[in-house]
C-alpha atoms as a PDB file:
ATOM      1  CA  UNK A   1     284.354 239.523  67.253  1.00  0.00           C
ATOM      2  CA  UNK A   2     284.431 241.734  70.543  1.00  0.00           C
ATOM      3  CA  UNK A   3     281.122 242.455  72.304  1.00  0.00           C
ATOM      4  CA  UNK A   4     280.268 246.268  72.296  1.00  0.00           C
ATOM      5  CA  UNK A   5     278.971 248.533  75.201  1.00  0.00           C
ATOM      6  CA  UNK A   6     275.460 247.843  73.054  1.00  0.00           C
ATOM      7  CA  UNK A   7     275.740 243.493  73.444  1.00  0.00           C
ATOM      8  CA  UNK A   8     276.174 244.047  77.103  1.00  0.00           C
ATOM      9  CA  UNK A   9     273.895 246.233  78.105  1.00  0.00           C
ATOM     10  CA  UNK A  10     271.081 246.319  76.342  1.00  0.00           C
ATOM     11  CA  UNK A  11     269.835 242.887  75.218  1.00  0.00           C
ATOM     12  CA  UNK A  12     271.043 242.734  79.213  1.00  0.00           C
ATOM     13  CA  UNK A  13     268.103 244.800  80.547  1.00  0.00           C
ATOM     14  CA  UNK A  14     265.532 243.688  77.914  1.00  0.00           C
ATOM     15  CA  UNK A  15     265.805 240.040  79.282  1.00  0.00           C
ATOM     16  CA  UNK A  16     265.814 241.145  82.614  1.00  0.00           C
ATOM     17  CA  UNK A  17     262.605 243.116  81.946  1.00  0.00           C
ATOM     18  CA  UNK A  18     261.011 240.580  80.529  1.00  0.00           C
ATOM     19  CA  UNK A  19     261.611 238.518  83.419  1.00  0.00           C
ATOM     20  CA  UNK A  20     260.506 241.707  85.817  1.00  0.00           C
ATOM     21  CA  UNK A  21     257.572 241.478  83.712  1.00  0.00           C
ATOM     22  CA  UNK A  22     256.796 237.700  84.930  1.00  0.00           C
ATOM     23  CA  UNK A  23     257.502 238.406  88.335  1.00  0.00           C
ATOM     24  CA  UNK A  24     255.635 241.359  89.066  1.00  0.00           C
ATOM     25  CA  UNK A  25     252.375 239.042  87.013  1.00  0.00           C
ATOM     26  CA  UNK A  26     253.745 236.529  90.083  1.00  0.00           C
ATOM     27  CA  UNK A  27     252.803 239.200  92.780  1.00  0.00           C
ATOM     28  CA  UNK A  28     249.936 240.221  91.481  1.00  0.00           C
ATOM     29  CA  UNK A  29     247.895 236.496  91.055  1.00  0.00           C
ATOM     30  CA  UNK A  30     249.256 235.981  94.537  1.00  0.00           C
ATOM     31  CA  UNK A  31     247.848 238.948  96.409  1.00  0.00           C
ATOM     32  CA  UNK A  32     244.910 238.046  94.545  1.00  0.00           C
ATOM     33  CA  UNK A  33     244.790 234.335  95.326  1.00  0.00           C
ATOM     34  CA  UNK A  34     245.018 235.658  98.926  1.00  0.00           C
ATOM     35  CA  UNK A  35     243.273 238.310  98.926  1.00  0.00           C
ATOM     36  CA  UNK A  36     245.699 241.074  99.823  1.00  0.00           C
ATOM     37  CA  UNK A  37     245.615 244.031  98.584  1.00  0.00           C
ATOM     38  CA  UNK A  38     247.835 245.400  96.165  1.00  0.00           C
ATOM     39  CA  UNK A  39     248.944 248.169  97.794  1.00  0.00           C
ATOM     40  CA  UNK A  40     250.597 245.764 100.153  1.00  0.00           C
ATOM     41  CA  UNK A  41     253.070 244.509  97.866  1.00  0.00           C
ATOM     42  CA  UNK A  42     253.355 247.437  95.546  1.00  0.00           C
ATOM     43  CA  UNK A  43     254.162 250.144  98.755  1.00  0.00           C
ATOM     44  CA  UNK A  44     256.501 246.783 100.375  1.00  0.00           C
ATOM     45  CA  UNK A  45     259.629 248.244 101.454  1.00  0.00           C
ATOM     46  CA  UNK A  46     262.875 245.712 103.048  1.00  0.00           C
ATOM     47  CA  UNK A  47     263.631 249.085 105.713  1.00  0.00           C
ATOM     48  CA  UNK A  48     261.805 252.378 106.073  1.00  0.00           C
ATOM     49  CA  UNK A  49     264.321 254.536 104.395  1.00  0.00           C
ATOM     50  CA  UNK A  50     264.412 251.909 101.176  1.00  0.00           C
ATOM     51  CA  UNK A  51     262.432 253.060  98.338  1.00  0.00           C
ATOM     52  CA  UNK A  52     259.296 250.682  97.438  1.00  0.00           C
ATOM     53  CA  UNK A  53     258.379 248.328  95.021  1.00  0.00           C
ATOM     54  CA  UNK A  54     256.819 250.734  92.188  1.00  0.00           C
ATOM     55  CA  UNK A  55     260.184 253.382  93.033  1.00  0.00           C
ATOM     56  CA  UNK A  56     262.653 250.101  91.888  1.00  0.00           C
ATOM     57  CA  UNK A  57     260.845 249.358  88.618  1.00  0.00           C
ATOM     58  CA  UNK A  58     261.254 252.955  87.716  1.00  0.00           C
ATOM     59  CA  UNK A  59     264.727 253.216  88.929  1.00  0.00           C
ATOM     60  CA  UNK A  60     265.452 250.075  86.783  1.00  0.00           C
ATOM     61  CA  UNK A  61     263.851 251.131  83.698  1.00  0.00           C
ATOM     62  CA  UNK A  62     265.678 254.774  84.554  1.00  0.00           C
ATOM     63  CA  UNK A  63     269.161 252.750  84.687  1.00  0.00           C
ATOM     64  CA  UNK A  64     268.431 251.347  81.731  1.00  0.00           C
ATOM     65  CA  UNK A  65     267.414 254.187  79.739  1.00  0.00           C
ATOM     66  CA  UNK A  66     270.079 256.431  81.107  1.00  0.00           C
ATOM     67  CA  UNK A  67     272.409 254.062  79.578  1.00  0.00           C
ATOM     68  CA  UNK A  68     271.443 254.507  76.454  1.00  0.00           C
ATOM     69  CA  UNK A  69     271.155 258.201  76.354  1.00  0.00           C
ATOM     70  CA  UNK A  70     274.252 258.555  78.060  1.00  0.00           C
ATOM     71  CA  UNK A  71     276.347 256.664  75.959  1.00  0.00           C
ATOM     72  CA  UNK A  72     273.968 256.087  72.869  1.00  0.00           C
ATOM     73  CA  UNK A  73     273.363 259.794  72.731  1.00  0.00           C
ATOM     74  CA  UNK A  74     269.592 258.700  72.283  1.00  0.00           C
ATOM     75  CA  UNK A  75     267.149 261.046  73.191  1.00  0.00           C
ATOM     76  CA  UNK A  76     265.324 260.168  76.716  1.00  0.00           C
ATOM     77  CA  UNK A  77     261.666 259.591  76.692  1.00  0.00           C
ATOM     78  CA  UNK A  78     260.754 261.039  80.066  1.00  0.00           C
ATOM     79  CA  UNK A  79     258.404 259.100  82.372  1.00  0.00           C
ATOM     80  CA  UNK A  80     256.804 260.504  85.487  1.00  0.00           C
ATOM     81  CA  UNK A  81     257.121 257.769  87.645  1.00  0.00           C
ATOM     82  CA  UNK A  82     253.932 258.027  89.482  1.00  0.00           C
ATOM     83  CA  UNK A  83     252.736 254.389  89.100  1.00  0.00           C
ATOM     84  CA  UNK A  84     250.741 253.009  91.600  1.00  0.00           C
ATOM     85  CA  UNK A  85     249.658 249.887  89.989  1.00  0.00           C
ATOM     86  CA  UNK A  86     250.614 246.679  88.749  1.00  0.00           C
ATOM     87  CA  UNK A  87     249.389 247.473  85.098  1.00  0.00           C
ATOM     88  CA  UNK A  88     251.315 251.045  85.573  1.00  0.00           C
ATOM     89  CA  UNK A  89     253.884 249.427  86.234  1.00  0.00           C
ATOM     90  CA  UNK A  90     253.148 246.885  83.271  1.00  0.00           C
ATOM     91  CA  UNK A  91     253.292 249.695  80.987  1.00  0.00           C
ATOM     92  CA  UNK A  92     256.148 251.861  82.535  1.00  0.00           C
ATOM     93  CA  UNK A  93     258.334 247.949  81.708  1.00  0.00           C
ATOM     94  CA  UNK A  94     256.598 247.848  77.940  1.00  0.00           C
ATOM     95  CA  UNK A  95     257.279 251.477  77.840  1.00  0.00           C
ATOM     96  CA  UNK A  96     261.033 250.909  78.817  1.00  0.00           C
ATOM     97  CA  UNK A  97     261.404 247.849  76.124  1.00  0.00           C
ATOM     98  CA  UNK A  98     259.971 249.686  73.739  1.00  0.00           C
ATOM     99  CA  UNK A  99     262.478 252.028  73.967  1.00  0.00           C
ATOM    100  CA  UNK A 100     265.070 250.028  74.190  1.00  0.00           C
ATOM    101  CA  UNK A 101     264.574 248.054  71.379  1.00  0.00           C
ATOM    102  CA  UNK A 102     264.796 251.525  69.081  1.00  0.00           C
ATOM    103  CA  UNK A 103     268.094 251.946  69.950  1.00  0.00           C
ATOM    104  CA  UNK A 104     270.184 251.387  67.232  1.00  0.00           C
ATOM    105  CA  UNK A 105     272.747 249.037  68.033  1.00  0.00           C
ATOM    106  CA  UNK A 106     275.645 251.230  66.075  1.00  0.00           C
ATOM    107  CA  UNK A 107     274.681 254.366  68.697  1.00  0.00           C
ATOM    108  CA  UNK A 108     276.983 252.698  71.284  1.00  0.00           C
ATOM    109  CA  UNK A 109     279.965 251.657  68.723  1.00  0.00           C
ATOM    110  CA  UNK A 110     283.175 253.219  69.374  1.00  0.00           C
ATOM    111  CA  UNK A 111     282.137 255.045  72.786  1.00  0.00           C
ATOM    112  CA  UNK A 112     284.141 253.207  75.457  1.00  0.00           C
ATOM    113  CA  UNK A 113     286.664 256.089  76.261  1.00  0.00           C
ATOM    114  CA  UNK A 114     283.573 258.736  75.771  1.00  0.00           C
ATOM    115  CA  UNK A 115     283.246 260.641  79.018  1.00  0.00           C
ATOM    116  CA  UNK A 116     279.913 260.169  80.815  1.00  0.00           C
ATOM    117  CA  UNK A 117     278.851 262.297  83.322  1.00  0.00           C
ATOM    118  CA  UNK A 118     276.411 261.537  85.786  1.00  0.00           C
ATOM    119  CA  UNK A 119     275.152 264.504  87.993  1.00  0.00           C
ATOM    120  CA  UNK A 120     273.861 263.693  91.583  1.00  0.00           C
ATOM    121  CA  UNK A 121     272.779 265.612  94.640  1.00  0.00           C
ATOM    122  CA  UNK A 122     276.288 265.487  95.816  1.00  0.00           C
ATOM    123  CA  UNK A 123     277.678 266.305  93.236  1.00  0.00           C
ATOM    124  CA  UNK A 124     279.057 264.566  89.815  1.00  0.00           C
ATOM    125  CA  UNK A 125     280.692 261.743  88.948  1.00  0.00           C
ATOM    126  CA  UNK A 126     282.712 261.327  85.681  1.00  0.00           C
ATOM    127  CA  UNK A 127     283.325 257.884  83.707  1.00  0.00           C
ATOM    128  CA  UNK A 128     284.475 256.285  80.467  1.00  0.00           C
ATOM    129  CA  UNK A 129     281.455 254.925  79.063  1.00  0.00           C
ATOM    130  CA  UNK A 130     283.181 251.655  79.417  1.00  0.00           C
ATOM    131  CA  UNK A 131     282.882 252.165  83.363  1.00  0.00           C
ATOM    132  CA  UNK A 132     279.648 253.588  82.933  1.00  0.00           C
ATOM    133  CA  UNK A 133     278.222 250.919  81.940  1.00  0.00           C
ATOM    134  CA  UNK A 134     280.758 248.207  83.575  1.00  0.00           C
ATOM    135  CA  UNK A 135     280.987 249.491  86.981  1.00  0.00           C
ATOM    136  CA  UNK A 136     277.872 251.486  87.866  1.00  0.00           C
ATOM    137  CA  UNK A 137     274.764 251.353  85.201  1.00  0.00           C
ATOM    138  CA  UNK A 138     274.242 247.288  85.261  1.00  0.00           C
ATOM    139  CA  UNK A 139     274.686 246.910  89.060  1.00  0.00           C
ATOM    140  CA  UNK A 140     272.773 250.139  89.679  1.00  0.00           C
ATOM    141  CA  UNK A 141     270.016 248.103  87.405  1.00  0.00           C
ATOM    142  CA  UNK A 142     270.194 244.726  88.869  1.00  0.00           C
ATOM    143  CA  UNK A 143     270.195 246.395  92.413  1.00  0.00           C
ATOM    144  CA  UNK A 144     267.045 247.303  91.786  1.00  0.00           C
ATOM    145  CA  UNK A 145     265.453 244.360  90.068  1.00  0.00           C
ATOM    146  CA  UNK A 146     266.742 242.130  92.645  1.00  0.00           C
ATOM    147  CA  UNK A 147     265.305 244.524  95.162  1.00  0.00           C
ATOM    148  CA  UNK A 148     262.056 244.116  93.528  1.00  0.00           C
ATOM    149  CA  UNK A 149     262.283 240.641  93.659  1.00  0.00           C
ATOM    150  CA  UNK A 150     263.564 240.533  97.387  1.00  0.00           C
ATOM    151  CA  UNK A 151     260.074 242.685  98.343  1.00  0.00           C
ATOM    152  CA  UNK A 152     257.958 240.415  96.839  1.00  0.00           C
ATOM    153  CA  UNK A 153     259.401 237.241  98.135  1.00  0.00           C
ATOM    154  CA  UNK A 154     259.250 238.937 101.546  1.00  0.00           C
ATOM    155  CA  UNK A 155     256.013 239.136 101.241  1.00  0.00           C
ATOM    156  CA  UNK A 156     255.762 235.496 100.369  1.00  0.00           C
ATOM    157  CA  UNK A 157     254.972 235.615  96.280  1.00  0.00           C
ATOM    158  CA  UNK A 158     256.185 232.055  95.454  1.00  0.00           C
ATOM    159  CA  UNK A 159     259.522 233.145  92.829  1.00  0.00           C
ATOM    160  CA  UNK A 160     262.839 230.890  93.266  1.00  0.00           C
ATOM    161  CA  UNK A 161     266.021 232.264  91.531  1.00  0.00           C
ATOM    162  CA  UNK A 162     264.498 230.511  87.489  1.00  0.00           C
ATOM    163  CA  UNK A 163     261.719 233.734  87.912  1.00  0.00           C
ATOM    164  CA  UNK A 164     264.579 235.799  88.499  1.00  0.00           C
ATOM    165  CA  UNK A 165     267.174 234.227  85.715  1.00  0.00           C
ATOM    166  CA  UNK A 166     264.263 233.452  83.149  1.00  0.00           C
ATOM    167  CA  UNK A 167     264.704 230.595  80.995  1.00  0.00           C
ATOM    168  CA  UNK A 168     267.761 230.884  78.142  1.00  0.00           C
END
């Protein structure tokens, strides 16, 4: 039995959201148990011109529904990404699962040669869904997670690489 653009992508992003989930719960207790506040880790950037930590959850769970409109042909449930908590951001990640896991698993069967455009301030760029989802959707969404996980161990949040993995 192959694996289809649906096995790797995903029950790929619902794991990693779950562990997201974990890790952001991480930051939180820990700006509490020091009493920082939560803007500090939330508006954490690794360089000025990097977006923070609220802008990668919501580029993660955009990846990650993207991919499934894009080469699902699901219909996107639009989010406004203006979080600027840790429960927004809580329920932007339930939000995103949620959606996920009503994707039917046949919407992806058969689509590796379907083109996929993606349309970008400079321009476009056109893929196989294959590549899509290969070459720029999963390490446009693990960019981001691990970005979110980079701020908050910047800041000191006690994760090791098991937060980030999660426990198969």
């Amino acid at each position: 039995m192959s694996l289809s653009l649906y096995d790797v992508s995903v029950p790929v992003f619902l794991s990693a959201f779950g562990n997201l989930s974990k890790i952001l719960e991480k930051g939180r207790a820990f700006a509490d148990e020091k009493g920082m506040a939560h803007a500090e880790l939330l508006e954490a950037r690794l360089f000025p011109d990097m977006a923070p930590l609220t802008a990668q959850i919501q580029r993660a769970s955009d990846t990650a529904k993207f991919t499934a409109m894009r080469v699902g042909q699901v219909e996107n449930v639009a989010m406004e990404d203006n979080e600027t908590s840790f429960d927004e951001l809580q329920t932007r990640i339930a939000a995103t699962v949620a959606f996920l896991k009503a994707v039917p698993a046949h919407s992806m069967d058969g689509r590796e040669e379907a083109e996929v455009v993606l349309k970008t301030g400079q321009g476009s760029m056109t893929f196989t869904a294959r590549n899509y989802v290969l070459g720029f959707a999963i390490p446009n969404f693990y960019f981001h997670v691990t970005t979110a996980y980079a701020l908050l161990r910047h800041k000191g949040v006690p994760l090791g690489k098991m937060d980030y993995i999660g426990r198969i």
